[in-house]
C-alpha atoms as a PDB file:
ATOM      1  CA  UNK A   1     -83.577  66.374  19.856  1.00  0.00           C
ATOM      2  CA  UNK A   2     -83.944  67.405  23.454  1.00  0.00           C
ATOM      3  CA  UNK A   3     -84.412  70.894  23.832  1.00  0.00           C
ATOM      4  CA  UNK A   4     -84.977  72.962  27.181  1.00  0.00           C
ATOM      5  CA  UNK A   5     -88.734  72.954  28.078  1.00  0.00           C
ATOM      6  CA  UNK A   6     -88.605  76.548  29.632  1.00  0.00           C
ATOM      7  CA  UNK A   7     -86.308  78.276  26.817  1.00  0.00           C
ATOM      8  CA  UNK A   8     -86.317  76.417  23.816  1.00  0.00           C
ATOM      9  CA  UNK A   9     -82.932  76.497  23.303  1.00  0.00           C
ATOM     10  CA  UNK A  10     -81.762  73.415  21.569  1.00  0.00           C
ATOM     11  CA  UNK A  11     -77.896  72.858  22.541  1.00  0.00           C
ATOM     12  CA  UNK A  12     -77.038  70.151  20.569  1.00  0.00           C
ATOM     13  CA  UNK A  13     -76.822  70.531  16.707  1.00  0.00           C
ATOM     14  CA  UNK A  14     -80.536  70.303  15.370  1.00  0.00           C
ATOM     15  CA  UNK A  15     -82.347  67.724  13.365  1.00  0.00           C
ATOM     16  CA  UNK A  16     -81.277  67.410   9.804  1.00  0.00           C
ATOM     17  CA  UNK A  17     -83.540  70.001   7.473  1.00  0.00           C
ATOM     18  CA  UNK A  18     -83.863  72.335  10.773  1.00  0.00           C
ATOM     19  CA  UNK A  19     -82.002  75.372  12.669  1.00  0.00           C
ATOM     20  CA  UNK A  20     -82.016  78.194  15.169  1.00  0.00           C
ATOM     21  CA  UNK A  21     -81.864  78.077  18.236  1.00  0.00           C
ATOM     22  CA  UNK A  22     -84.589  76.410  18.800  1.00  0.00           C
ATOM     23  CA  UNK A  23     -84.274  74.401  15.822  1.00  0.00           C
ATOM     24  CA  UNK A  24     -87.373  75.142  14.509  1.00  0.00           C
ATOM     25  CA  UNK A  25     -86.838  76.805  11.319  1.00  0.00           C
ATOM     26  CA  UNK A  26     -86.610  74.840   8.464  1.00  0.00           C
ATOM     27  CA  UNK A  27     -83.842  75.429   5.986  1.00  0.00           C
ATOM     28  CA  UNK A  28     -84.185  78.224   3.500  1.00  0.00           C
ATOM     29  CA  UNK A  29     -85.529  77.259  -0.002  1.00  0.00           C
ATOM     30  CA  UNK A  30     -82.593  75.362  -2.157  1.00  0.00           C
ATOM     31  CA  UNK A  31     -80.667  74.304   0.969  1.00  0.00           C
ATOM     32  CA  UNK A  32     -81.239  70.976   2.989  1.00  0.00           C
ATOM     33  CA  UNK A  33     -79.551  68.637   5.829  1.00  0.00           C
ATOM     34  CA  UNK A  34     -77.873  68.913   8.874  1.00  0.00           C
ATOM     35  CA  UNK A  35     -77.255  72.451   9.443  1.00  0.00           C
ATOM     36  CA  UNK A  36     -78.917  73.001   6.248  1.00  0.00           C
ATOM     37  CA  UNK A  37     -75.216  73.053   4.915  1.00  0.00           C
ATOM     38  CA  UNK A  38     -76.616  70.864   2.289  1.00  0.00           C
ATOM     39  CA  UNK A  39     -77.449  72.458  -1.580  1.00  0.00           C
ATOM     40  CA  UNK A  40     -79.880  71.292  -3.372  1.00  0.00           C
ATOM     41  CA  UNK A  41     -79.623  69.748  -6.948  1.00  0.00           C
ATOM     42  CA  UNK A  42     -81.137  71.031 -10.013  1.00  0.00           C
ATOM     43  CA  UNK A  43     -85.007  71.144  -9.413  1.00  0.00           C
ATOM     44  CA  UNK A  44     -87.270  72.304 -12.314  1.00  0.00           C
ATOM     45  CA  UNK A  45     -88.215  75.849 -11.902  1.00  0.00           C
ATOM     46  CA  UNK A  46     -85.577  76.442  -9.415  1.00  0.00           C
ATOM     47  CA  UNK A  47     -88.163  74.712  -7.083  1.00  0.00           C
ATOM     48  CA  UNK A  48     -86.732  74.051  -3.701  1.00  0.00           C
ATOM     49  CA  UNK A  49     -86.297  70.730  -2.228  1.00  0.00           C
ATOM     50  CA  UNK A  50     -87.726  68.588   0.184  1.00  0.00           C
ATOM     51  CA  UNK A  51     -85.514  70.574   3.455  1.00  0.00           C
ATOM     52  CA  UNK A  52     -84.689  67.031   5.088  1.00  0.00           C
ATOM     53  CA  UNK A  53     -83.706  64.513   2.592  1.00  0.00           C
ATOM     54  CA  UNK A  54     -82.853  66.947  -0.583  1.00  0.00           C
ATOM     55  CA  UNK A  55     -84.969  65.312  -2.864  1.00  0.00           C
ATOM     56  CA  UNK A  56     -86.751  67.285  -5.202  1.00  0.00           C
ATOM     57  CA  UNK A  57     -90.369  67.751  -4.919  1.00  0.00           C
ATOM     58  CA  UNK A  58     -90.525  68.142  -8.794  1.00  0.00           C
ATOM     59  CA  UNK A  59     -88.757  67.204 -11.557  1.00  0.00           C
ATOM     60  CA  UNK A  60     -85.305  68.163 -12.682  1.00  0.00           C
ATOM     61  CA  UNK A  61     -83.799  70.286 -14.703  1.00  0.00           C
ATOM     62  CA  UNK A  62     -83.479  68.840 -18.855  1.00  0.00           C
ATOM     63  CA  UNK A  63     -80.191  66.717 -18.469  1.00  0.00           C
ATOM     64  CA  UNK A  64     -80.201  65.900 -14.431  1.00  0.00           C
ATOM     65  CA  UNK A  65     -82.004  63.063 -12.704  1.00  0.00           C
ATOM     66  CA  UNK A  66     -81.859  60.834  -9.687  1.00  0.00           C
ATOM     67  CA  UNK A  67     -84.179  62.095  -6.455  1.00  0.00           C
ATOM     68  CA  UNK A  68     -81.991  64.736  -5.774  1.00  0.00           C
ATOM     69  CA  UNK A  69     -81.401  65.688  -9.309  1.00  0.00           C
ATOM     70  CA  UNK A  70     -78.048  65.567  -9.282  1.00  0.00           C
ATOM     71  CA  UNK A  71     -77.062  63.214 -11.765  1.00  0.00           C
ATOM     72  CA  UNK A  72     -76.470  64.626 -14.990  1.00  0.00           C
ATOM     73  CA  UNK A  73     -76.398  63.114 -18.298  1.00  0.00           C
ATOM     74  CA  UNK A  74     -72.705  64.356 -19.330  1.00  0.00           C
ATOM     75  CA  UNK A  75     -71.486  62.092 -15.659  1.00  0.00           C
ATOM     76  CA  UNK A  76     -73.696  59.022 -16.793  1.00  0.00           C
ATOM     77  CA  UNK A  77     -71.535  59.148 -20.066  1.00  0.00           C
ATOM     78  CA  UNK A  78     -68.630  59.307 -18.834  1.00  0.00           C
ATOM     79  CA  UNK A  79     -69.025  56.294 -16.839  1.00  0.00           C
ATOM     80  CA  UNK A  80     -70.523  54.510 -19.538  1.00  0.00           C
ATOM     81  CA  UNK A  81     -67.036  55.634 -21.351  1.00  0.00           C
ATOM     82  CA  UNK A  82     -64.928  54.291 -18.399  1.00  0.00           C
ATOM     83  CA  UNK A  83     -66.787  51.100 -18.304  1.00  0.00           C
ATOM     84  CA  UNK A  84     -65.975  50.799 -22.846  1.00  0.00           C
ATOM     85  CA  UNK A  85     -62.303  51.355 -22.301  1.00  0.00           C
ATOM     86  CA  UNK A  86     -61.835  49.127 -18.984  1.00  0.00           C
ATOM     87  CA  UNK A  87     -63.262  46.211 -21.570  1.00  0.00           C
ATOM     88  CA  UNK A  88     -61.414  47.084 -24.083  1.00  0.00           C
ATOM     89  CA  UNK A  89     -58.441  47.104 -22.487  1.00  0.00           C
ATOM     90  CA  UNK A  90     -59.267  43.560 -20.714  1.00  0.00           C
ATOM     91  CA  UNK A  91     -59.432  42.467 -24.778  1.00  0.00           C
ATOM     92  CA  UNK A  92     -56.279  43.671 -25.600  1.00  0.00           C
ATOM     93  CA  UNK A  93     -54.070  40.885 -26.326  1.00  0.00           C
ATOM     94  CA  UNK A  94     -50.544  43.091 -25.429  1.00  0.00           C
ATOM     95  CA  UNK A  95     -50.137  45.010 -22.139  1.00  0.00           C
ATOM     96  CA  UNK A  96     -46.660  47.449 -22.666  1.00  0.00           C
ATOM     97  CA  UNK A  97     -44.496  46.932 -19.865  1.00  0.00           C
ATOM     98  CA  UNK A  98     -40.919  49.178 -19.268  1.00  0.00           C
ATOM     99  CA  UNK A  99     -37.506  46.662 -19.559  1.00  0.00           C
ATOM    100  CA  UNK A 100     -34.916  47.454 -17.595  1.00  0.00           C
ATOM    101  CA  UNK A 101     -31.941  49.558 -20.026  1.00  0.00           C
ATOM    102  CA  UNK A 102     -30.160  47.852 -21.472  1.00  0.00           C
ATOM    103  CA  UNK A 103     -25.705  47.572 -21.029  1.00  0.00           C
ATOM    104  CA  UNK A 104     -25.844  50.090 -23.779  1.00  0.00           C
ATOM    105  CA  UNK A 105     -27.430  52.921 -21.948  1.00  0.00           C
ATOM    106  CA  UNK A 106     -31.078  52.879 -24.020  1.00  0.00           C
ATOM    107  CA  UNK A 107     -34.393  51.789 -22.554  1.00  0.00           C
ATOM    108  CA  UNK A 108     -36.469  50.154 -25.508  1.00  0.00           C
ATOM    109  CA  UNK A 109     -40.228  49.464 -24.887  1.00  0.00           C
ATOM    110  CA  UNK A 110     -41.307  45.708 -24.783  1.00  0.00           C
ATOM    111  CA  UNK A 111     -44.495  44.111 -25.834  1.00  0.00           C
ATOM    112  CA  UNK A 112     -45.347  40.749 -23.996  1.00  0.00           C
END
């Protein structure tokens, strides 16, 4: 970032984890990013996180991880759900398809 040399004043937007107008201040404690518009996961303690990348500088919260402790547990199931029911659907032997109604007026439900 190229700032002026006689005020400081930074006018483009600032280095990710940084702002002001002279882009020197880092981004308040649980924030992070460009702008600092960035918030962070779920850090142990409520610690903050690293103001640039968002990882946390501890551990996370009981039932989060990844490095920027987002991740919970509950998401990882569901996906481990989605990923059950996409196979078991791929096993099924019958997909239901719609037939056109028939000349009397009803619509039955085929099987293939």
């Amino acid at each position: 970032m190229t700032c002026n040399h006689v005020t400081g004043f930074c006018p483009a937007l600032c280095q990710p984890g940084y702002h002001g107008k002279k882009c020197s201040e880092t981004c308040k404690d649980g924030w992070y990013g460009r702008e600092c518009k960035e918030r962070c996961g779920y850090c142990r303690g409520n610690r903050p996180c690293h103001h640039v990348t968002g990882s946390c500088l501890a551990l996370c919260e009981p039932g989060y991880h990844g490095d920027k402790c987002e991740e919970s547990e509950f998401s990882q199931l569901l996906a481990i759900q989605r990923k059950i029911l996409n196979s078991i659907r791929k096993l099924l032997p019958f997909k239901r398809r719609r037939v056109e109604p028939r000349a009397n007026g009803t619509s039955p439900t085929d099987f293939i």
